[in-house]
N, C-alpha and C. Protein backbone atom coordinates (compact mmCIF):
# COMPACT_ATOMS: atom_id res chain seq x y z
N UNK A 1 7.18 26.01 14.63
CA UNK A 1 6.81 24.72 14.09
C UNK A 1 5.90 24.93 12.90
N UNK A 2 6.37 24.10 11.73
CA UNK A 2 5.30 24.52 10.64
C UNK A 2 4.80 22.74 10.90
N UNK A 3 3.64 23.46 9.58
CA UNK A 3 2.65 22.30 9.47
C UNK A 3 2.23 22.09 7.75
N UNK A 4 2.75 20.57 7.83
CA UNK A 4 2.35 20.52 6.20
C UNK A 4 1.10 20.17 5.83
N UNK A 5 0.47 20.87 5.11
CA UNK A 5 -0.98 21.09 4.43
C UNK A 5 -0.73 20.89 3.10
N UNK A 6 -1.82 19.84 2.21
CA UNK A 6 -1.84 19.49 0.65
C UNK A 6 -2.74 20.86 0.11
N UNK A 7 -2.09 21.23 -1.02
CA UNK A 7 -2.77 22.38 -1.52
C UNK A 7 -3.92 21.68 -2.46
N UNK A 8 -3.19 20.67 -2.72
CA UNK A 8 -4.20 19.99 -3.95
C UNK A 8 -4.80 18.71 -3.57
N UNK A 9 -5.49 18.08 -4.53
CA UNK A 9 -6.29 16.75 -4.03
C UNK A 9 -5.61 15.88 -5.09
N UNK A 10 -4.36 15.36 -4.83
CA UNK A 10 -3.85 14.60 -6.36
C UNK A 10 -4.37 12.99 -5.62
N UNK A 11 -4.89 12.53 -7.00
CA UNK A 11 -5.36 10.96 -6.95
C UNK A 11 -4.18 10.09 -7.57
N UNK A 12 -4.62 8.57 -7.42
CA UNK A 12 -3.51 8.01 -7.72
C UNK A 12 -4.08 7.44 -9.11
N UNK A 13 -2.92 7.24 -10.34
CA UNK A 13 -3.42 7.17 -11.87
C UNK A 13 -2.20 5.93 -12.11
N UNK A 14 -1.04 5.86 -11.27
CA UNK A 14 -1.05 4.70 -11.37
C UNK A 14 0.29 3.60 -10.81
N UNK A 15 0.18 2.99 -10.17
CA UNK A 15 1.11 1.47 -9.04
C UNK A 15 1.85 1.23 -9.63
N UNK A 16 3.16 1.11 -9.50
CA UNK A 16 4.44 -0.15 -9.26
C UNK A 16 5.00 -0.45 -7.73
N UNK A 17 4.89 -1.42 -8.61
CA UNK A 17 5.68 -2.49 -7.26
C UNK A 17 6.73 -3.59 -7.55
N UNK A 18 7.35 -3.47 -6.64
CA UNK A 18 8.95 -4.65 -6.69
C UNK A 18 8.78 -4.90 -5.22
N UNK A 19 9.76 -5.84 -5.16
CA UNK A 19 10.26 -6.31 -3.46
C UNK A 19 10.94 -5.16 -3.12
N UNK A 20 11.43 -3.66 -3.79
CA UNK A 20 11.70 -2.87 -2.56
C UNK A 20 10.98 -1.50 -2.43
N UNK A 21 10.24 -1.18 -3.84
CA UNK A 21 9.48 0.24 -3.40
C UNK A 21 8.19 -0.19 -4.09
N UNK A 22 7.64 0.52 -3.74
CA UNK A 22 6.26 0.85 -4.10
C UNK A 22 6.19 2.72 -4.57
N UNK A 23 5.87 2.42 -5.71
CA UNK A 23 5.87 3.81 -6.74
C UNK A 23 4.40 4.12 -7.17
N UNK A 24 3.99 5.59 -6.94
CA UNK A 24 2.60 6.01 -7.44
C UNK A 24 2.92 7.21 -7.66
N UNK A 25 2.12 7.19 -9.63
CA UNK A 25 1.97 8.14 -10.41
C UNK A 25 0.69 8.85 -9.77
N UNK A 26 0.87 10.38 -9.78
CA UNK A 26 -0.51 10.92 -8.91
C UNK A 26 -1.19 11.85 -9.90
N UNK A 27 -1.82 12.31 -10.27
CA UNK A 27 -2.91 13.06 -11.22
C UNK A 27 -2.47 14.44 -11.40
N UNK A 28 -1.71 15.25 -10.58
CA UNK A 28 -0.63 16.23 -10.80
C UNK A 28 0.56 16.21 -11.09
N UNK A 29 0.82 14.73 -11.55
CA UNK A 29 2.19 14.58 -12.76
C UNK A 29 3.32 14.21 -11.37
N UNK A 30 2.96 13.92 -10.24
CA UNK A 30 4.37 13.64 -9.44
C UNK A 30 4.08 12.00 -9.46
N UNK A 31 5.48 11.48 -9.12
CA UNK A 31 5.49 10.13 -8.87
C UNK A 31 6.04 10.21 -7.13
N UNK A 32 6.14 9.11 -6.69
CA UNK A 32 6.32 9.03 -5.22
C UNK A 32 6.52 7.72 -5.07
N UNK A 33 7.53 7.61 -4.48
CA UNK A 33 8.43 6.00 -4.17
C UNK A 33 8.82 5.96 -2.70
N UNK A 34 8.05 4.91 -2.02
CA UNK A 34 8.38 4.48 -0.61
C UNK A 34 8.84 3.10 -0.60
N UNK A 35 9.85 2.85 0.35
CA UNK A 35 10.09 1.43 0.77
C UNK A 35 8.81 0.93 0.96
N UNK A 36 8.88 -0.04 0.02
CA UNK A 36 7.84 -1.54 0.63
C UNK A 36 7.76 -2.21 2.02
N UNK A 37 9.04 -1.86 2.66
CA UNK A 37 9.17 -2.39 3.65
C UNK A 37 8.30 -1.25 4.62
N UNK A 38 7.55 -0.48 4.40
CA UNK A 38 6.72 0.42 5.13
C UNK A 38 5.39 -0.22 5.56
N UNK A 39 5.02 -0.89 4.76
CA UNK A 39 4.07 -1.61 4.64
C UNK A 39 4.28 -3.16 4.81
N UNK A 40 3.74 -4.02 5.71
CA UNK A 40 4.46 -5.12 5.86
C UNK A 40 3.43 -6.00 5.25
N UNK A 41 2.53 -5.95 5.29
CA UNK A 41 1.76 -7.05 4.48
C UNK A 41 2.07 -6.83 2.58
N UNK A 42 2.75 -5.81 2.32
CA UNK A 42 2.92 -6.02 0.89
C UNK A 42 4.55 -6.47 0.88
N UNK A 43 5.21 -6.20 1.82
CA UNK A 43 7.07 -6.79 1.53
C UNK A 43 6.64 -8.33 2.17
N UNK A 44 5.57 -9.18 2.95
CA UNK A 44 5.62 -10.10 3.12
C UNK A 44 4.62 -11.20 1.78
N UNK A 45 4.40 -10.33 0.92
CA UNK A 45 3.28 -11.04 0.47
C UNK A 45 4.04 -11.45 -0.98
N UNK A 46 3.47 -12.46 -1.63
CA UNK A 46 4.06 -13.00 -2.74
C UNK A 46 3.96 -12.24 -4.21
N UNK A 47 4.69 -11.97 -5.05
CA UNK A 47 4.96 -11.24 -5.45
C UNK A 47 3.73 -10.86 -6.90
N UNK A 48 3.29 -12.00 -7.04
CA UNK A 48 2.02 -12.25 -7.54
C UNK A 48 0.49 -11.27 -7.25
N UNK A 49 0.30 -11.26 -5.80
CA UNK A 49 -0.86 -10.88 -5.02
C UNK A 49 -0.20 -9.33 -5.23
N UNK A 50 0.70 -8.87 -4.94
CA UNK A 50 1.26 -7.72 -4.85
C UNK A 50 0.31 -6.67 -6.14
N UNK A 51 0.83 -7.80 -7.35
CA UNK A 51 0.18 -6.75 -8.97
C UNK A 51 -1.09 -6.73 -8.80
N UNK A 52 -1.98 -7.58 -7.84
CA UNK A 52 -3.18 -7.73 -7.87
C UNK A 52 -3.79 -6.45 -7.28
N UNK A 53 -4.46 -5.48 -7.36
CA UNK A 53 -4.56 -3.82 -6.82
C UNK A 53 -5.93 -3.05 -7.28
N UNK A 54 -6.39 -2.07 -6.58
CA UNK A 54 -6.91 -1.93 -7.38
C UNK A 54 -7.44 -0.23 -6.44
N UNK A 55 -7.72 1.46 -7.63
CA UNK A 55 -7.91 2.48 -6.88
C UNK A 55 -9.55 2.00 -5.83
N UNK A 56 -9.41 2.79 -5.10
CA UNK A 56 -10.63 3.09 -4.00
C UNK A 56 -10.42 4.58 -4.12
N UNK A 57 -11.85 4.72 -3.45
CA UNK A 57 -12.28 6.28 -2.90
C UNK A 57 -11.81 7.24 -3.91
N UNK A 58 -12.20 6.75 -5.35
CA UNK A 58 -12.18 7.93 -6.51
C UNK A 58 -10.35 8.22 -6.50
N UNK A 59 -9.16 7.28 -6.70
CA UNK A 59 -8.31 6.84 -6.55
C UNK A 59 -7.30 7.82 -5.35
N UNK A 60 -7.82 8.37 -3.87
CA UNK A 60 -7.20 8.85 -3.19
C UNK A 60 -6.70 7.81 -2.52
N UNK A 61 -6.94 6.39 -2.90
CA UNK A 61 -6.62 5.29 -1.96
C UNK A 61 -6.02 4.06 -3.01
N UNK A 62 -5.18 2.72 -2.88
CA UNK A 62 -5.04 1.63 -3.12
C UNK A 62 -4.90 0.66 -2.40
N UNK A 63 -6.39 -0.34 -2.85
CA UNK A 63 -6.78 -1.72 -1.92
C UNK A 63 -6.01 -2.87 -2.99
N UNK A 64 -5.80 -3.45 -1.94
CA UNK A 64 -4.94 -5.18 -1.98
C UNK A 64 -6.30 -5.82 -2.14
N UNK A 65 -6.57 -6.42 -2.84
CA UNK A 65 -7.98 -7.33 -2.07
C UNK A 65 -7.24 -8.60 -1.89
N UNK A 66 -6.05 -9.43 -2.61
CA UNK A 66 -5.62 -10.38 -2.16
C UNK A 66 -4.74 -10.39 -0.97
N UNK A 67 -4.86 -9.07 -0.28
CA UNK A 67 -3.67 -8.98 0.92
C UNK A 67 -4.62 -8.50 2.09
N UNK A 68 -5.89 -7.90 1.81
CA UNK A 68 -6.89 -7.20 2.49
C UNK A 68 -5.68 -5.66 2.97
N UNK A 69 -4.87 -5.08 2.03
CA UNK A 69 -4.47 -4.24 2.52
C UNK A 69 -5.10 -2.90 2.05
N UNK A 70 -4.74 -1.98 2.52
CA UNK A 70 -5.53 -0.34 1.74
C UNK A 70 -4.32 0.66 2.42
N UNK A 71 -3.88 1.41 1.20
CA UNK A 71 -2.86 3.00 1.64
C UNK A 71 -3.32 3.70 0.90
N UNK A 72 -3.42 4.64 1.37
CA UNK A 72 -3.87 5.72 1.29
C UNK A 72 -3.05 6.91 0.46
N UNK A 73 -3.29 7.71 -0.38
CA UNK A 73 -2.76 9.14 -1.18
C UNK A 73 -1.81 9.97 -0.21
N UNK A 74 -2.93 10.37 0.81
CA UNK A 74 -2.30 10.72 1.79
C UNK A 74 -0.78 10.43 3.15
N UNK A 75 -1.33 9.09 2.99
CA UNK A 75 -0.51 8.25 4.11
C UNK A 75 1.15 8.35 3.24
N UNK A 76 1.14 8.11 1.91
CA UNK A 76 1.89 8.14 1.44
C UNK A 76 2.84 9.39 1.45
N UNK A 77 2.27 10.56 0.78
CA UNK A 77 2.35 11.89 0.67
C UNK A 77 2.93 12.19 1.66
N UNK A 78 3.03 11.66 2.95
CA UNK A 78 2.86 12.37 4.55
C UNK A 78 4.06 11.50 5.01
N UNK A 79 4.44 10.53 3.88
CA UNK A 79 5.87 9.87 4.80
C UNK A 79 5.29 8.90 5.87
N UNK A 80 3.90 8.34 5.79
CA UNK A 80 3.46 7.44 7.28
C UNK A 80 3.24 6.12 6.39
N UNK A 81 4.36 5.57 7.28
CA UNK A 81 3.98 3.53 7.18
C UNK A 81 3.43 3.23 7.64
N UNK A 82 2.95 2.08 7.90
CA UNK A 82 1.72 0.86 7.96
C UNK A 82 1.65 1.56 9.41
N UNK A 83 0.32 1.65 10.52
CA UNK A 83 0.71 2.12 11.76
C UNK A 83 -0.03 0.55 12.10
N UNK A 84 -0.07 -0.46 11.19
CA UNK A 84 -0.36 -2.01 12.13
C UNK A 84 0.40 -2.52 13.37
N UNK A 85 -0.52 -2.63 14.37
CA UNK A 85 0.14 -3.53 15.63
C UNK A 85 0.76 -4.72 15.17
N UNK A 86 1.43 -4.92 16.03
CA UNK A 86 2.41 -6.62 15.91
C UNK A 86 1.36 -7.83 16.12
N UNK A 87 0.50 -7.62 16.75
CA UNK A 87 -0.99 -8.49 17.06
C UNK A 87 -1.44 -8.77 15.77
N UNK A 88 -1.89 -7.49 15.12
CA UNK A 88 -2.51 -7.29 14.04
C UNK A 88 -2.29 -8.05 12.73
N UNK A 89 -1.32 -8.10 13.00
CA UNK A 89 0.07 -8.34 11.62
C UNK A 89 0.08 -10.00 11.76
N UNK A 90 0.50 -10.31 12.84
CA UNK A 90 0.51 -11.65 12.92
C UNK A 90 -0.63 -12.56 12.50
N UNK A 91 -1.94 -12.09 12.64
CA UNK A 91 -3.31 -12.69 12.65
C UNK A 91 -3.18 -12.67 11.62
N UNK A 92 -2.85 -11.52 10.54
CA UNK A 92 -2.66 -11.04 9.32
C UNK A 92 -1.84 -12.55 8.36
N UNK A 93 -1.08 -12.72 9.25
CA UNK A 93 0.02 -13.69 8.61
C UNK A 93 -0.11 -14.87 8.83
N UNK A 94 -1.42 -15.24 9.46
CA UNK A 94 -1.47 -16.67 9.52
C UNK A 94 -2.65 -17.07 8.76
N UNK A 95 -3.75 -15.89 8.53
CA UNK A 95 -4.06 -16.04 7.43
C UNK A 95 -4.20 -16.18 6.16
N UNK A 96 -3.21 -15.43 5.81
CA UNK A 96 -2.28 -14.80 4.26
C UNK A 96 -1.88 -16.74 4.27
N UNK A 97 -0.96 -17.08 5.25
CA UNK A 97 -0.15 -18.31 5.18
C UNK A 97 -1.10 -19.52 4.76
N UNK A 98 -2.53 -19.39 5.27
CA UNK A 98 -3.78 -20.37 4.77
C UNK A 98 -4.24 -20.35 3.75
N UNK A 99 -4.25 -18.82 3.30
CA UNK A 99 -4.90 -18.90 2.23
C UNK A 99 -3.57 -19.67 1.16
N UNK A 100 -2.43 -19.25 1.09
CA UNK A 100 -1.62 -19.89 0.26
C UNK A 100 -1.62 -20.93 0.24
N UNK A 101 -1.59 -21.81 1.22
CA UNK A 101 -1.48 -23.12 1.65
C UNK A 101 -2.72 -23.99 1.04
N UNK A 102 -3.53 -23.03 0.80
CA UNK A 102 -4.99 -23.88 0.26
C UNK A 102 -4.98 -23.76 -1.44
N UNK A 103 -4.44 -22.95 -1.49
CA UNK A 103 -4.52 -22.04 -3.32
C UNK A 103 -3.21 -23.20 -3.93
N UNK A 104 -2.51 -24.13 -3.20
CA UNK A 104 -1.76 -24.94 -3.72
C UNK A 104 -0.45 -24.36 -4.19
C-alpha cells in the first residue's frame, strides 16, 4: 500500500467556477478541476455568491463568505469532497434559502 505525500506547499493564485467544475490555479503552475457537485453548498448556491471568494490561510484555503463555505488546497489535491452530513447541509439550506429570500 503506498501513501500519497505533497512534496511541496502549492497555494492557491487563482478560482473558476461554473455550474460544473470548480478550477484552481496553484503557485507551482498546476491547475486542478473538480466537479462542483463535490461540494454541495457551491452546486446549490446561486451563481452570483459562487464569484464571491476569497484566499484564507496564506492561500492554502478558499472561503465562500456568502455561502459560509471553506476548501481547502489540500482537500482538493487529495480528491476529498465536501465530508458535510445531510443534517448539516440541510440547516445549511434553509439558511442560504433566508438569506435569499430577504436580499429580494
Amino acid at each position: 500500500m503506498s501513501t500519497l505525500t505533497l512534496t511541496s506547499d502549492p497555494t492557491v493564485v487563482g478560482v473558476e467556477i461554473n455550474d460544473d467544475t470548480l478550477s484552481v490555479c496553484l503557485s507551482d503552475g498546476r491547475g486542478i478541476s473538480v466537479p462542483i457537485s463535490w461540494y454541495p453548498r457551491l452546486s446549490h448556491a446561486l451563481p452570483k455568491d459562487r464569484l464571491v471568494w476569497e484566499l484564507i490561510g496564506g492561500g492554502h484555503g478558499i472561503h465562500w463568505p456568502e455561502l459560509d463555505e471553506d476548501i481547502s488546497v489540500e482537500n482538493i489535491l487529495f480528491g476529498q469532497p465536501s465530508g458535510e452530513g445531510a443534517r448539516s447541509f440541510r440547516r445549511w439550506q434553509a439558511w442560504y434559502q433566508s438569506k435569499i429570500t430577504e436580499s429580494g
